[in-house]
Protein backbone atom coordinates (compact mmCIF):
# COMPACT_ATOMS: atom_id res chain seq x y z
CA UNK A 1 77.02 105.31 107.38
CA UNK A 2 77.29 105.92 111.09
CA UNK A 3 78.34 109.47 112.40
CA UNK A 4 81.50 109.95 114.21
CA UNK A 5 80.07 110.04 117.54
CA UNK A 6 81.20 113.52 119.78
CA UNK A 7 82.21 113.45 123.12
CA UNK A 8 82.92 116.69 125.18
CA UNK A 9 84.48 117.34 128.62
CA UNK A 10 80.77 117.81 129.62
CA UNK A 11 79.62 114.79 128.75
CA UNK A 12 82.53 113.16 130.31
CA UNK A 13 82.36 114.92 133.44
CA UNK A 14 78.28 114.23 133.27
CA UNK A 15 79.37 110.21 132.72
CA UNK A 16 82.49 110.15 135.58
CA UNK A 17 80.21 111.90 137.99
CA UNK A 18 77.10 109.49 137.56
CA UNK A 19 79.75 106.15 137.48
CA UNK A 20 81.58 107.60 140.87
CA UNK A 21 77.93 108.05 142.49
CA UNK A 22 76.80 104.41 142.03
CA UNK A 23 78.20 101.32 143.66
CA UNK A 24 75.55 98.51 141.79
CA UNK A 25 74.29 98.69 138.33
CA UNK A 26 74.15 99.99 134.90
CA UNK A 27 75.04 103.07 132.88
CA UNK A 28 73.46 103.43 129.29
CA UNK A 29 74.17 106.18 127.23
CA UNK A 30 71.74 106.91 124.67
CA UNK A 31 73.31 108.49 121.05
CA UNK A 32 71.40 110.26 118.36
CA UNK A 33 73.07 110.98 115.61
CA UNK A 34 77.01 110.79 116.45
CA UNK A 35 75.67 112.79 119.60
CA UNK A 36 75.32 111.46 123.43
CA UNK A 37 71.78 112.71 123.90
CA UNK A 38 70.70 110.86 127.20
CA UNK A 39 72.31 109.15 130.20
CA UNK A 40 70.20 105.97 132.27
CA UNK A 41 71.18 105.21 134.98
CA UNK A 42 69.78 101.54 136.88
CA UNK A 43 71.08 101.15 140.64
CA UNK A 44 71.12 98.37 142.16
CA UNK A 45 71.05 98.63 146.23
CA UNK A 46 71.93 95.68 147.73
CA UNK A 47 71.07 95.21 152.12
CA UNK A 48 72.52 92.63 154.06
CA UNK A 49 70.10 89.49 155.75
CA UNK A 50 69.18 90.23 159.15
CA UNK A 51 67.39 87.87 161.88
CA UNK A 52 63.63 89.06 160.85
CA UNK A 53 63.89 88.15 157.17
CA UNK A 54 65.25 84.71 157.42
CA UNK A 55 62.45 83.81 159.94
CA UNK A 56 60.10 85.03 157.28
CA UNK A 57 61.39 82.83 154.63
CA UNK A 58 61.71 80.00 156.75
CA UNK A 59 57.74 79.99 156.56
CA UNK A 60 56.75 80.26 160.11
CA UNK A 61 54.84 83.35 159.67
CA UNK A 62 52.92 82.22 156.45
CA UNK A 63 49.51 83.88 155.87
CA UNK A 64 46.52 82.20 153.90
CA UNK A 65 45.72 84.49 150.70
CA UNK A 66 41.94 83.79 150.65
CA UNK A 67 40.61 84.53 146.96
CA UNK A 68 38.56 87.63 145.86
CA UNK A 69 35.79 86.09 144.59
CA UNK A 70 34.14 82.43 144.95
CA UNK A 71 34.18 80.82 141.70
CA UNK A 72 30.95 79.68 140.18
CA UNK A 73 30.60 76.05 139.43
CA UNK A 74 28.62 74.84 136.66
């Protein structure tokens, strides 16, 4: 049967502080026995498009990737 988990002010204040912080992503919090053990934290930073990448994905600046090694024929 699971444990009761236990929360204290320190944890919380550990959790509010990490949630204010981050504006993208992902807050796990790890328990171990009815106990918060560990706090993960994913951000996700997200940039607006400027001039220079859309010209790159518009392919005008494509490079040939030449392969490491010729491959034998048999």
């Amino acid at each position: 049967m699971a444990k009761p988990l236990k929360v204290d002010n320190v944890w919380l204040e550990r959790i509010a502080g990490m949630l204010d912080e981050m504006e993208f992503g992902s807050l796990n919090i790890v328990v171990h026995e009815g106990q918060i053990v560990q706090l993960e934290r994913t951000e996700r930073r997200r940039y607006e498009a400027n001039g220079s990448a859309a010209q790159r994905s518009s392919g005008s600046s494509r490079q040939t990737v030449k392969p490491l090694r010729k491959s034998e024929s048999r």
